[in-house]
C-alpha atoms as a PDB file:
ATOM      1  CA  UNK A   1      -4.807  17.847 -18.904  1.00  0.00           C
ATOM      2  CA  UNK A   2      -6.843  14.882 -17.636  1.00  0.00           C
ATOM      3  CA  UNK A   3      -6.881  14.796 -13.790  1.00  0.00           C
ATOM      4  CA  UNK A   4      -5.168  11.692 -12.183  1.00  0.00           C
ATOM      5  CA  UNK A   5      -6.983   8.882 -11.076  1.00  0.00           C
ATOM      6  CA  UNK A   6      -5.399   8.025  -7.817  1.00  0.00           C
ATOM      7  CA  UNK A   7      -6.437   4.961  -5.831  1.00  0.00           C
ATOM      8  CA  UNK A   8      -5.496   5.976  -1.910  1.00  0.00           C
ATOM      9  CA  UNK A   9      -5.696   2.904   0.801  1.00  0.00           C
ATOM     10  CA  UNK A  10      -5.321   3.082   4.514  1.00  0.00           C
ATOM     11  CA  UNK A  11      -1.544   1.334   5.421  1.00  0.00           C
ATOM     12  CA  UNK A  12      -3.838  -1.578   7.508  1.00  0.00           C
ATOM     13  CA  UNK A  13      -5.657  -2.050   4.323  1.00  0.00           C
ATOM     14  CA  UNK A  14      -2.551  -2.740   2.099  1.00  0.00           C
ATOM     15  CA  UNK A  15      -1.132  -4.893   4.822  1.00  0.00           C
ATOM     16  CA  UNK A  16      -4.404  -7.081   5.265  1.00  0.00           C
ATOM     17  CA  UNK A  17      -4.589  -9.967   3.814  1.00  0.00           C
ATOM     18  CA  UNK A  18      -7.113 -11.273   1.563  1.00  0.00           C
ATOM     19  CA  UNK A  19      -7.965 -13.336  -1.414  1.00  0.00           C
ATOM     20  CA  UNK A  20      -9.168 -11.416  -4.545  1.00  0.00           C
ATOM     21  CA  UNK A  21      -9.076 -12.031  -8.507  1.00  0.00           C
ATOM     22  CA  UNK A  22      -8.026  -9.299 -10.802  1.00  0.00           C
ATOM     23  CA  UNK A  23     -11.874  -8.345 -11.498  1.00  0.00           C
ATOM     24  CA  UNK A  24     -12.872  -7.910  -7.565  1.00  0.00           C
ATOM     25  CA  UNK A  25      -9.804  -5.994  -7.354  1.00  0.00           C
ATOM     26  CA  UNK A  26     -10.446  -3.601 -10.139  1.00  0.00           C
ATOM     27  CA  UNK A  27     -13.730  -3.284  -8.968  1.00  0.00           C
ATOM     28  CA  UNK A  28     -12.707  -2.235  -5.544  1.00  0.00           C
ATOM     29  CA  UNK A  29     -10.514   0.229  -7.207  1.00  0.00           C
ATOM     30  CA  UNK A  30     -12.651   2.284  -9.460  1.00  0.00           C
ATOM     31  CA  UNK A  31     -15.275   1.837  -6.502  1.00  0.00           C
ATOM     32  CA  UNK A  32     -12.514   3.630  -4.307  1.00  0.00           C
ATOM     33  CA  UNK A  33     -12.287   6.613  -6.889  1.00  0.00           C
ATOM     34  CA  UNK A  34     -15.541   7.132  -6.893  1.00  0.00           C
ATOM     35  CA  UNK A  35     -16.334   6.743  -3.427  1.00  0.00           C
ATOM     36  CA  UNK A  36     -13.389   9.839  -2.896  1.00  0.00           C
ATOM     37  CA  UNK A  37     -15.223  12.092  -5.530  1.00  0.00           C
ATOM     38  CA  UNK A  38     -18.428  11.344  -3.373  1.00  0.00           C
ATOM     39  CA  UNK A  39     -17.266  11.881  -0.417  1.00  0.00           C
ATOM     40  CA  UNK A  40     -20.649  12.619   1.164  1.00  0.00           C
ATOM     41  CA  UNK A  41     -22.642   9.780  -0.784  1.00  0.00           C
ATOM     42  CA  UNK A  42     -20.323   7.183   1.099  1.00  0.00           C
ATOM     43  CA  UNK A  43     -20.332   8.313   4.527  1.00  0.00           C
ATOM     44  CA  UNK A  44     -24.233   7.904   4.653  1.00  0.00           C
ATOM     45  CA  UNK A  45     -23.556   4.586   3.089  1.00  0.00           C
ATOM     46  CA  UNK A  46     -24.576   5.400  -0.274  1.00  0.00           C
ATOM     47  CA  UNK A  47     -24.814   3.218  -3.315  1.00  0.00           C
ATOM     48  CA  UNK A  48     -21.400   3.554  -5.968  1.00  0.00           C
ATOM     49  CA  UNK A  49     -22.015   2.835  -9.506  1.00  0.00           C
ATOM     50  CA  UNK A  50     -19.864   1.104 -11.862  1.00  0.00           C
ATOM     51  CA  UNK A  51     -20.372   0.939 -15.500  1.00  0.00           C
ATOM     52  CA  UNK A  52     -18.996  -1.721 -18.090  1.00  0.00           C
ATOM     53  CA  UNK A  53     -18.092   1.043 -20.243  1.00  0.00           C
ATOM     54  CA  UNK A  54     -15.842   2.934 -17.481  1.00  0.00           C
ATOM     55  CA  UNK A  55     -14.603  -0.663 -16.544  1.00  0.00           C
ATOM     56  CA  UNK A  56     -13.901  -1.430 -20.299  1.00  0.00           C
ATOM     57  CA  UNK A  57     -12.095   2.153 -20.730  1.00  0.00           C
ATOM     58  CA  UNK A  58      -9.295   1.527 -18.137  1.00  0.00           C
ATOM     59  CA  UNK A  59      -8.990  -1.488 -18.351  1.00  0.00           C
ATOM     60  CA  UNK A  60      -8.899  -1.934 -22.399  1.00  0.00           C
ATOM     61  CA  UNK A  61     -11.666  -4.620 -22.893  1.00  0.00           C
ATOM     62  CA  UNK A  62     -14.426  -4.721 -25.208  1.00  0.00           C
ATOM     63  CA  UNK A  63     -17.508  -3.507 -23.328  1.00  0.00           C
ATOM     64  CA  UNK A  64     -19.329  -6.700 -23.563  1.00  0.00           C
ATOM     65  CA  UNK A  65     -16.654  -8.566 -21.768  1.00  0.00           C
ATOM     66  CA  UNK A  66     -16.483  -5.870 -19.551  1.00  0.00           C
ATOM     67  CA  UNK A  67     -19.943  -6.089 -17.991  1.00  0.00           C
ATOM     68  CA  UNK A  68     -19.412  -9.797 -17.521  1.00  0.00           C
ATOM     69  CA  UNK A  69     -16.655  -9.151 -16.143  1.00  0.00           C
ATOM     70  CA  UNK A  70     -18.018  -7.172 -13.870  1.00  0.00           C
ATOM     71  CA  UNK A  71     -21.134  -9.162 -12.817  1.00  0.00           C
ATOM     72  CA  UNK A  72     -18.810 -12.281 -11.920  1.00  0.00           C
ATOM     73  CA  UNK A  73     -16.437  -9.649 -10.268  1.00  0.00           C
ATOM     74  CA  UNK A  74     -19.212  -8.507  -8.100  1.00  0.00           C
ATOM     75  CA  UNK A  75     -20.896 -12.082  -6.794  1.00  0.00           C
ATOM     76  CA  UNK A  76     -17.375 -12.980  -5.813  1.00  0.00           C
ATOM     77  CA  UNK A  77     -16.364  -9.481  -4.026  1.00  0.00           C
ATOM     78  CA  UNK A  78     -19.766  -9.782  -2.038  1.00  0.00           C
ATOM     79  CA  UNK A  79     -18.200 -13.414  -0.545  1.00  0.00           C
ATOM     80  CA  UNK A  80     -14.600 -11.860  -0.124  1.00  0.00           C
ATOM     81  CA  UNK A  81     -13.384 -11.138   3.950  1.00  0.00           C
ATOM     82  CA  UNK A  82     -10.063  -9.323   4.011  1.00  0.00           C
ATOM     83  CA  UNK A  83      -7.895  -9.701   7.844  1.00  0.00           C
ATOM     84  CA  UNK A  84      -6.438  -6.296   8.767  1.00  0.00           C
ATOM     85  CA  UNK A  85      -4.555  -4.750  12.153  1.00  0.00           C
ATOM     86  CA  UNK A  86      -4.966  -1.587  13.770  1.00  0.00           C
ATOM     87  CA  UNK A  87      -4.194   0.019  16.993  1.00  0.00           C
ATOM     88  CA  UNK A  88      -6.332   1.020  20.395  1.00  0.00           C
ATOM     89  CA  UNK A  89      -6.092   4.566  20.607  1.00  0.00           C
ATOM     90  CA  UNK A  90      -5.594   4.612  24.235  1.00  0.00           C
ATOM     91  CA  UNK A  91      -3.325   1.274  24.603  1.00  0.00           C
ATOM     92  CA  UNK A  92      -1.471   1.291  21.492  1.00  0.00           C
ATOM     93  CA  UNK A  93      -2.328  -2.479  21.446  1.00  0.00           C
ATOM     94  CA  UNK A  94      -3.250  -4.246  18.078  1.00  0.00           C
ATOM     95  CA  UNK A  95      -6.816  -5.483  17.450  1.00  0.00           C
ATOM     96  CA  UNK A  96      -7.036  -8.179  14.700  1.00  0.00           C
ATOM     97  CA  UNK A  97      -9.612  -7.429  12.942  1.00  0.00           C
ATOM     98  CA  UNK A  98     -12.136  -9.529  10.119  1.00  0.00           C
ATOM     99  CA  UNK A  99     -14.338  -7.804   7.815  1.00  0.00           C
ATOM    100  CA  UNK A 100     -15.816  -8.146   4.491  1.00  0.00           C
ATOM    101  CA  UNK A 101     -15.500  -5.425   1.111  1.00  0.00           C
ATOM    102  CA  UNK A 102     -18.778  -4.819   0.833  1.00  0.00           C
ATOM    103  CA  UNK A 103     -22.322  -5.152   2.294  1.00  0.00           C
ATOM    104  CA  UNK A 104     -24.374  -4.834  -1.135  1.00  0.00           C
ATOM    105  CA  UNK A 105     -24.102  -5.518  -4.412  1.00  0.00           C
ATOM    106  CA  UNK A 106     -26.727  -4.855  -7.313  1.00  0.00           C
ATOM    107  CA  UNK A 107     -26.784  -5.530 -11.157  1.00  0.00           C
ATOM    108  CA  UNK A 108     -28.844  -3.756 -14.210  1.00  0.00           C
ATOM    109  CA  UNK A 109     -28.511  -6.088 -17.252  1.00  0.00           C
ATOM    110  CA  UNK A 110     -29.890  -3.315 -19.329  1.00  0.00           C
ATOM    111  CA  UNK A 111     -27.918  -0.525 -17.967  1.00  0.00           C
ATOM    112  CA  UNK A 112     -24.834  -2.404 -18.481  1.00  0.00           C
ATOM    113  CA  UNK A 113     -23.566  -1.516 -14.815  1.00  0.00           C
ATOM    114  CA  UNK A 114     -23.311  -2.841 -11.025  1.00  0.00           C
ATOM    115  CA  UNK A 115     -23.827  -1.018  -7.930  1.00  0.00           C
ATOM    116  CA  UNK A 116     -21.816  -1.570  -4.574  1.00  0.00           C
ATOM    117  CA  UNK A 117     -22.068  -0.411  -0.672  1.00  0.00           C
ATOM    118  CA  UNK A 118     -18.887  -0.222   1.301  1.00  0.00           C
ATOM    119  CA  UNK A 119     -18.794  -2.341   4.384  1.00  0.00           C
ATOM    120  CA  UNK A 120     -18.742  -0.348   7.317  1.00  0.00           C
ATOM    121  CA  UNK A 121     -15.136  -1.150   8.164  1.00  0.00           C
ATOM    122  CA  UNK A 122     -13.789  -0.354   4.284  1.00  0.00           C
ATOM    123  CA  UNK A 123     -14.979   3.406   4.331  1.00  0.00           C
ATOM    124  CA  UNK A 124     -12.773   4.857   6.905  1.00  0.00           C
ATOM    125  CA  UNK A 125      -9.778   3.179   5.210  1.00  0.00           C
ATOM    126  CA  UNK A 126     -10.663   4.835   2.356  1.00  0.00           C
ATOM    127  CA  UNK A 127     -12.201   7.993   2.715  1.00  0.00           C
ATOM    128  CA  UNK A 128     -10.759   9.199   5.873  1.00  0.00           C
ATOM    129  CA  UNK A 129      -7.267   9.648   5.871  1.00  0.00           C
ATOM    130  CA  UNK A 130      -4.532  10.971   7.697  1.00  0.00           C
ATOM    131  CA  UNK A 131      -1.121  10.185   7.804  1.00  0.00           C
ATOM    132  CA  UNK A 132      -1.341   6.347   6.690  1.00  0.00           C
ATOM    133  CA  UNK A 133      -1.896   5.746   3.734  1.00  0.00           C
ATOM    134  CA  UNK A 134      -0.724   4.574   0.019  1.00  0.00           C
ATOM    135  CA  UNK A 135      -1.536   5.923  -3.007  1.00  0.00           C
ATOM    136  CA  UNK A 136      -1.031   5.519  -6.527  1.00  0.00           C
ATOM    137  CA  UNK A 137      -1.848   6.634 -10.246  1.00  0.00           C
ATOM    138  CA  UNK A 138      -4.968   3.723 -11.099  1.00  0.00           C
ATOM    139  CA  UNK A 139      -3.260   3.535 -14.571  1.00  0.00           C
ATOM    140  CA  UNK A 140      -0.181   1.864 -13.142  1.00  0.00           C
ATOM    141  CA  UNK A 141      -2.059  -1.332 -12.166  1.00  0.00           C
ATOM    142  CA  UNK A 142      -4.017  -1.329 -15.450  1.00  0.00           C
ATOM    143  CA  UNK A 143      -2.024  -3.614 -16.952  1.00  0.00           C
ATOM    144  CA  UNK A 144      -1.589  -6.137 -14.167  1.00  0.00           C
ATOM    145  CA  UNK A 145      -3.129  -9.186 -15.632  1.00  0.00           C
ATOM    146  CA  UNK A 146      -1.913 -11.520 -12.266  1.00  0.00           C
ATOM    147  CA  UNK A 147      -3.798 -11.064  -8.834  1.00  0.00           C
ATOM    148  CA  UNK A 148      -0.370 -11.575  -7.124  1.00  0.00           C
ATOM    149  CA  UNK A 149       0.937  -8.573  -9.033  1.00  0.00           C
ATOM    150  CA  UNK A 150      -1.416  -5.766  -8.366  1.00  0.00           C
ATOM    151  CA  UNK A 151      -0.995  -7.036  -4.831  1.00  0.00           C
ATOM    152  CA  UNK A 152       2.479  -7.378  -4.790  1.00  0.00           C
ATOM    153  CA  UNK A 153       2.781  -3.855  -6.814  1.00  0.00           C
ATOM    154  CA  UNK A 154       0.629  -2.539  -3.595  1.00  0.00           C
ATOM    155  CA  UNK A 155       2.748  -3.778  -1.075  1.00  0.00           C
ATOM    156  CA  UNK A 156       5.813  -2.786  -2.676  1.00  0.00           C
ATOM    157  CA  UNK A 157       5.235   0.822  -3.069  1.00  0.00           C
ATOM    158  CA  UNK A 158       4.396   1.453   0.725  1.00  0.00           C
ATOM    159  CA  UNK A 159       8.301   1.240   0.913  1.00  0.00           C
ATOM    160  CA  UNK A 160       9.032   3.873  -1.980  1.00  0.00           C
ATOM    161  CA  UNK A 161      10.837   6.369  -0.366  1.00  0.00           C
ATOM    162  CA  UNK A 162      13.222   3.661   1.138  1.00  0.00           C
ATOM    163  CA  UNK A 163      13.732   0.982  -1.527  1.00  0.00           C
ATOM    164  CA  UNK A 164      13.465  -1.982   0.390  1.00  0.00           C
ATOM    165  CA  UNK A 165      10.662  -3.868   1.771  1.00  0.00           C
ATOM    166  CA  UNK A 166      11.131  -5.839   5.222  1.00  0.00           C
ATOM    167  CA  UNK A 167      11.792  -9.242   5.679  1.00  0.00           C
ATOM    168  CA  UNK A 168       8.376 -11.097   4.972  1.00  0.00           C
ATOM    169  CA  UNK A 169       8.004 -14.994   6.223  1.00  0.00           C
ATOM    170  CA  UNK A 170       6.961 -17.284   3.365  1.00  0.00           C
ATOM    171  CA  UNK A 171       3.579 -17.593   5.000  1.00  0.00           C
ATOM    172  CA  UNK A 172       3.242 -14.011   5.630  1.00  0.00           C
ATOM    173  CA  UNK A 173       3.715 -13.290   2.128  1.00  0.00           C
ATOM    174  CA  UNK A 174       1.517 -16.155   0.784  1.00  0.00           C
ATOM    175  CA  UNK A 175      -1.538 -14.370   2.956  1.00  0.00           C
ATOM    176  CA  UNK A 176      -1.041 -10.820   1.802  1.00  0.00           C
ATOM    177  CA  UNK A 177      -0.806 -12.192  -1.563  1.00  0.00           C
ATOM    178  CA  UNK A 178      -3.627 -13.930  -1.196  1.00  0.00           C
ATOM    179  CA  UNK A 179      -2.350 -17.435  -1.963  1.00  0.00           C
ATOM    180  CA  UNK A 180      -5.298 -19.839  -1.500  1.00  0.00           C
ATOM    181  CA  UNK A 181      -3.667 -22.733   1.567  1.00  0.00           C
ATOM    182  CA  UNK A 182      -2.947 -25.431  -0.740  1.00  0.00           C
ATOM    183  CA  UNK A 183      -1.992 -23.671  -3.620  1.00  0.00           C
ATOM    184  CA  UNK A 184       1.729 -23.562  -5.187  1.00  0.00           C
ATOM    185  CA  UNK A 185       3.055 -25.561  -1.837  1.00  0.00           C
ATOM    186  CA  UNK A 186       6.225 -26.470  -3.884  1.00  0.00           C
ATOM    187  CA  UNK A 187       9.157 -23.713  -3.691  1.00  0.00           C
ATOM    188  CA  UNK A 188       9.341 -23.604  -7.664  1.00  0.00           C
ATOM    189  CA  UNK A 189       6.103 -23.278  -8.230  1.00  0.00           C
ATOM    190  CA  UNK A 190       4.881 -20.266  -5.931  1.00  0.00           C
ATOM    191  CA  UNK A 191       8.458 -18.929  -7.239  1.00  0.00           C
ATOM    192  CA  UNK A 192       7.245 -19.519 -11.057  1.00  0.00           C
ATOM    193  CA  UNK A 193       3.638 -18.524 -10.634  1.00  0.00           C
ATOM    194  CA  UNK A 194       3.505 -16.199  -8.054  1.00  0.00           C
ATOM    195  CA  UNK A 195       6.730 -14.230  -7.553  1.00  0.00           C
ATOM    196  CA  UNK A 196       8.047 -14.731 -10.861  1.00  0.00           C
ATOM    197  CA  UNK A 197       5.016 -14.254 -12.946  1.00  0.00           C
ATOM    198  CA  UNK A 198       4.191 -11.007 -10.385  1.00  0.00           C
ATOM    199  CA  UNK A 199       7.270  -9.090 -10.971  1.00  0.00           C
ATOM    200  CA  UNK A 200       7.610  -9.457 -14.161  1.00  0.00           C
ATOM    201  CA  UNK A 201       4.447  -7.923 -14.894  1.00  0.00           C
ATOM    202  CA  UNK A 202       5.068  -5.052 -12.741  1.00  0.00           C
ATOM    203  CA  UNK A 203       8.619  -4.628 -14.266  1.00  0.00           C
ATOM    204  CA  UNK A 204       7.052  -4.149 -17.314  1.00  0.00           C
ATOM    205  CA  UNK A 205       3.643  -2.114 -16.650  1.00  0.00           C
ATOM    206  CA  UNK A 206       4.529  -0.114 -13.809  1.00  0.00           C
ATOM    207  CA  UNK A 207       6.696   2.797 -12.631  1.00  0.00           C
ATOM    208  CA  UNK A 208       8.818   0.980 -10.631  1.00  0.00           C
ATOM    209  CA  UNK A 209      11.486  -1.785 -11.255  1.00  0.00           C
ATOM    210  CA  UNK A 210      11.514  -4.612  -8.496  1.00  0.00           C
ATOM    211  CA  UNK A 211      13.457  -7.634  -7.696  1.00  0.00           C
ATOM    212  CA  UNK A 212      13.587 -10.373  -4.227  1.00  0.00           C
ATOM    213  CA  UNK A 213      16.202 -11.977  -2.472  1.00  0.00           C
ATOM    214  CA  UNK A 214      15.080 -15.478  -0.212  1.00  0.00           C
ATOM    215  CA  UNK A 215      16.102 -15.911   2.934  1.00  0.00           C
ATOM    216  CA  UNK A 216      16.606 -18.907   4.607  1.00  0.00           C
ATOM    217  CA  UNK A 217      16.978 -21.250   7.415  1.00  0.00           C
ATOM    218  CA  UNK A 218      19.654 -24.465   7.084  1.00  0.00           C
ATOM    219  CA  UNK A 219      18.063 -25.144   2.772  1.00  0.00           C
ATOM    220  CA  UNK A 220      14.644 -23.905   3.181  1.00  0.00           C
ATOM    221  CA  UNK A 221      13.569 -20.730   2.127  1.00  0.00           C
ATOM    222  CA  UNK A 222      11.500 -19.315   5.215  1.00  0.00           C
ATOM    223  CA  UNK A 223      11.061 -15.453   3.689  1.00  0.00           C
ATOM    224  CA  UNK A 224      11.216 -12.844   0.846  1.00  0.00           C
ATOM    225  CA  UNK A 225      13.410  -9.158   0.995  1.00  0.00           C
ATOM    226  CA  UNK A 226      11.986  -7.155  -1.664  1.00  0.00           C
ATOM    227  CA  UNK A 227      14.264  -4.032  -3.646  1.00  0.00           C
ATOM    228  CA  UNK A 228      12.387  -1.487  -5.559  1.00  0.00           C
ATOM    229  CA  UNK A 229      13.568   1.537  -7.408  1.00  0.00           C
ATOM    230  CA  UNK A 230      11.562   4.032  -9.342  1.00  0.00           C
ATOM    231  CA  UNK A 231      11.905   3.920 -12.918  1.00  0.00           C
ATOM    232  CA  UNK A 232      14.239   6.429 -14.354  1.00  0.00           C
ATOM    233  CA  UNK A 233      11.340   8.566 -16.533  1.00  0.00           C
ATOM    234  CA  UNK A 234       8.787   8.157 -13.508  1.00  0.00           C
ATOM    235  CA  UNK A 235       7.340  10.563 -11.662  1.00  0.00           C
ATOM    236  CA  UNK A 236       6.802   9.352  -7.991  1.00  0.00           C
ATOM    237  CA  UNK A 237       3.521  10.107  -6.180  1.00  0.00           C
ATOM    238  CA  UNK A 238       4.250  11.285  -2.916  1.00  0.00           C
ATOM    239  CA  UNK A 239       3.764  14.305  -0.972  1.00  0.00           C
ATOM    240  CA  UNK A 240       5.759  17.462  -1.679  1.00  0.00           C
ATOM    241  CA  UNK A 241       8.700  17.195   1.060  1.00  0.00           C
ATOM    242  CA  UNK A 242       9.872  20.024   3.086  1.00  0.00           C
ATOM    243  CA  UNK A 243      12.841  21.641   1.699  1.00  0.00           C
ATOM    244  CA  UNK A 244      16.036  21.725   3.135  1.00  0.00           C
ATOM    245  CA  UNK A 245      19.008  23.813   2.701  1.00  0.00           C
ATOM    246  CA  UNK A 246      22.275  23.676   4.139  1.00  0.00           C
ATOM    247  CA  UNK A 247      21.740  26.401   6.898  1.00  0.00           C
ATOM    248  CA  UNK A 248      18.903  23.902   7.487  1.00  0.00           C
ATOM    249  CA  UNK A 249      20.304  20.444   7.611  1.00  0.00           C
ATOM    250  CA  UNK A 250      22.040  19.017  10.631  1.00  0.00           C
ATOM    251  CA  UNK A 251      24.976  16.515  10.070  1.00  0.00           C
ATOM    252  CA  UNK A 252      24.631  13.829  12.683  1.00  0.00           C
ATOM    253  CA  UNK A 253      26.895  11.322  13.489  1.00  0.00           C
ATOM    254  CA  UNK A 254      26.263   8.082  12.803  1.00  0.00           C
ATOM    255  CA  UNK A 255      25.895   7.369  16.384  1.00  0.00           C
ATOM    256  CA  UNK A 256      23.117  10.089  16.770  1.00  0.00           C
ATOM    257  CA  UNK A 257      21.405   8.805  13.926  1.00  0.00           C
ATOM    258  CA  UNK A 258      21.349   5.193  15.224  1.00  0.00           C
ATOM    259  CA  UNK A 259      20.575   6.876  19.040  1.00  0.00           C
ATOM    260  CA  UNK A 260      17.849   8.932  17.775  1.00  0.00           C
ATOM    261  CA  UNK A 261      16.163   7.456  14.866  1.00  0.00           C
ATOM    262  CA  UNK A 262      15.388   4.812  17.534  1.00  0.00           C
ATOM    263  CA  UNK A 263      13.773   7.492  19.843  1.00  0.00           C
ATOM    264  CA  UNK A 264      11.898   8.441  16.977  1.00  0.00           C
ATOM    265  CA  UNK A 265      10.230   5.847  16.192  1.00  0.00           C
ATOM    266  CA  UNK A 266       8.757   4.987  19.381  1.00  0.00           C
ATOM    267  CA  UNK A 267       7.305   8.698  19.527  1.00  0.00           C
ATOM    268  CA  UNK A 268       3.112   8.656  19.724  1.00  0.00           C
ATOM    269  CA  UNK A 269       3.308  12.050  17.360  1.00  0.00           C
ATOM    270  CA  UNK A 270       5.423   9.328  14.512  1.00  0.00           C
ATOM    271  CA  UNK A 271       3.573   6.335  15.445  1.00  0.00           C
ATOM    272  CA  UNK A 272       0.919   6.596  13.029  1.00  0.00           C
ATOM    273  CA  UNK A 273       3.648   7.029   9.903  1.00  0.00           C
ATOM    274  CA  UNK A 274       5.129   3.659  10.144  1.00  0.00           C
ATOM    275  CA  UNK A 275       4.250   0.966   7.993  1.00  0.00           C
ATOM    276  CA  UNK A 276       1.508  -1.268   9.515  1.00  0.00           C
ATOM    277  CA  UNK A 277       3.784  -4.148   9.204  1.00  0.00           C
ATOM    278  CA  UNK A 278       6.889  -2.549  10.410  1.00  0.00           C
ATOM    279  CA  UNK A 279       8.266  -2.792  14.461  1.00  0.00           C
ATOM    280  CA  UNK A 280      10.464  -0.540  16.397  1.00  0.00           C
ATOM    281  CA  UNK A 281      13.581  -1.478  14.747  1.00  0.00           C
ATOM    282  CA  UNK A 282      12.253  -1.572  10.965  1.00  0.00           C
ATOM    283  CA  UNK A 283      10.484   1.743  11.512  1.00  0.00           C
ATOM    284  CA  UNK A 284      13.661   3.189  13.173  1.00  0.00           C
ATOM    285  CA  UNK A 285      15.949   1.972  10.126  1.00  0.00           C
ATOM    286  CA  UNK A 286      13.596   3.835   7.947  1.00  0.00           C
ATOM    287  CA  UNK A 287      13.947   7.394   9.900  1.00  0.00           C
ATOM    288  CA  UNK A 288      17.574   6.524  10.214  1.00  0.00           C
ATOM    289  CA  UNK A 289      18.077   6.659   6.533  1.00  0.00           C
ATOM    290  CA  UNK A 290      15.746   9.938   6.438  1.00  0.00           C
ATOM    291  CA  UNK A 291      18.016  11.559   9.008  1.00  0.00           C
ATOM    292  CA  UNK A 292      21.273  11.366   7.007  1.00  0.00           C
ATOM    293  CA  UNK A 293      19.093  12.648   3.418  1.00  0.00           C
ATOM    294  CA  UNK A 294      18.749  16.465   3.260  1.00  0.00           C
ATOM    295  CA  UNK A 295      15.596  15.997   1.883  1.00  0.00           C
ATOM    296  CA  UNK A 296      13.494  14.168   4.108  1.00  0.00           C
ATOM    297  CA  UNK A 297      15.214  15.367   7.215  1.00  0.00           C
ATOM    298  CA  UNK A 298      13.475  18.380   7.472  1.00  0.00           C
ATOM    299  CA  UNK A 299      10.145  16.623   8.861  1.00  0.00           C
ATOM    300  CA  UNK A 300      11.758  15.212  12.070  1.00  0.00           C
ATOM    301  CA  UNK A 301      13.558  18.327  12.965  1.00  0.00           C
ATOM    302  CA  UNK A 302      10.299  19.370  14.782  1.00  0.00           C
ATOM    303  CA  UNK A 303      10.891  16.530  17.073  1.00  0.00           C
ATOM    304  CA  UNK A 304      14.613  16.074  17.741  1.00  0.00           C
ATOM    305  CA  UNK A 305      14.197  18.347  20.795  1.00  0.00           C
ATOM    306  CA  UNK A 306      11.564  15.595  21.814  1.00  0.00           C
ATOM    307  CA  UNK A 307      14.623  13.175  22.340  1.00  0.00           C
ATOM    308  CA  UNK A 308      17.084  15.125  23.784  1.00  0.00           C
ATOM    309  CA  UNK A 309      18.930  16.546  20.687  1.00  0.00           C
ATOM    310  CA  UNK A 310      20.690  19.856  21.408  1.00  0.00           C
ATOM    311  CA  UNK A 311      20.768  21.999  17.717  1.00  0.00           C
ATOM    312  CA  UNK A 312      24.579  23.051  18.033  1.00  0.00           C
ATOM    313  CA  UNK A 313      24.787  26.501  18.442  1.00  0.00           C
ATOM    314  CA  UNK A 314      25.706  28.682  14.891  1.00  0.00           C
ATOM    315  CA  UNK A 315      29.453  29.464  14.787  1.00  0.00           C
ATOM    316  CA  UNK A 316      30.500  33.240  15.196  1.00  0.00           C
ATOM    317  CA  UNK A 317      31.281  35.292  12.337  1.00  0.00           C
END
């Protein structure tokens, strides 16, 4: 059986925002693959190579088109900057942060390949991961033909396990799309183009089925709720969850869901599984949910005690 070509992000590296076409983002993901398999190579800031024939393989394009593909991809990935969040260890405050993909690029006409360095920023949000991160099969964004899409398919999936995706503003949404300012400024257009065009694609291509509702304030639309569900023959990525049986699970209330799901989420040993976009009370809705499923409740039962939750005592025989 072939092994799985995952493509694993950093959380702050979903959320960023940046704009990228669908070659500098297919780049950047077969550069991520092989950056993992090479785990040493990157860390010293070593060169990843990229041929048109690999490029032309997963992405089903004749080879020649491929490498020029792939040259064009590269010039514009060298001028790309992507914005991304993350938090001081210490404080727990946000740093805004501004960085570009990569520091090098090189091209061999007769080889028929490129060659990329990392930015010093991008490795760690790719190589060295912990508890936040995304990742996905490659082959489900093969087929994403819009920009918008593989980006939208990107930030829809960090919400898998709960369905939903947070309110996003309009202009929140535009950036981690990567809508260029100017661009699609009428409703029906970014709706036709962008949205539309997006989630149709992924509807189609990926393992996942996804639909929006707007939001908005007096008649204009000010944000975007997406829904996602996983396709009925798909097969989730995700890590195996603990199992839990019913000597196992704890029934809580609904009142000590909503009391402690909110504790929960402002523990430091949680902090760093919320979504980078999330606050208190998104993150909290998300273990709320996970505290009334037998299935993912087993991962917080380590820290109930944490919050003051007394395990009732087993009934006599």
């Amino acid at each position: 059986m072939a092994r799985q070509q995952m493509v694993v992000k950093d959380n702050s590296m979903i959320g960023a925002s940046y704009s990228l076409g669908v070659a500098e983002q297919r780049i950047i993901f077969l550069a991520i693959i092989e950056a993992r398999e090479q785990d040493t190579l990157i860390k010293a800031g070593g060169l990843l190579r990229i041929s048109a024939l690999s490029y032309a393989k997963q992405f089903n394009v004749e080879k020649n088109t491929a490498y020029k593909v792939l040259r064009e991809g590269a010039d514009g990935l060298y001028e790309a900057e992507f914005n991304y969040s993350y938090a001081d260890k210490e404080t727990g405050k946000l740093f805004h942060a501004r960085s570009r993909f990569v520091q090098k690029i090189a091209y061999a006409d007769e080889l028929g390949c490129i060659e990329l360095v990392f930015a010093a920023d991008v490795v760690p949000l790719i190589t060295r991961l912990e508890e936040r991160y995304t990742e996905y099969e490659l082959k489900q964004v093969s087929g994403l033909q819009s920009e918008y899409a593989i980006r939208l398919y990107e930030l829809l999936i960090q919400w898998r396990s709960v369905g939903k995706v947070p309110t996003m503003s309009l202009q929140e949404l535009r950036d981690k799309l990567g809508v260029v300012e100017g661009n699609y400024k009428e409703m029906s257009d970014f709706k036709k183009r962008v949205l539309t065009l997006a989630l149709t694609q992924i509807n189609e291509h990926t393992d996942i089925i996804a639909d929006y509702q707007q939001t908005k304030t007096g008649r204009k639309v000010t944000g975007f709720t997406f829904t996602l569900k996983q396709k009925p023959n798909a097969k989730p990525i995700a890590a195996e969850p603990v199992a839990a049986d019913d000597n196992t699970f704890i029934k809580l209330t609904p009142e000590q869901i909503t009391m402690f799901s909110s504790k929960l989420a402002r523990l430091p040993e949680l902090g760093d599984s919320a979504p980078p976009t999330a606050g208190y009370d998104e993150y909290a809705a998300i273990i709320a949910d996970h505290l009334a499923d037998k299935t993912n409740q087993a991962k917080y039962l380590p820290y109930l005690d944490k919050v003051g939750f007394k395990k009732p005592k087993p009934k006599a025989a």
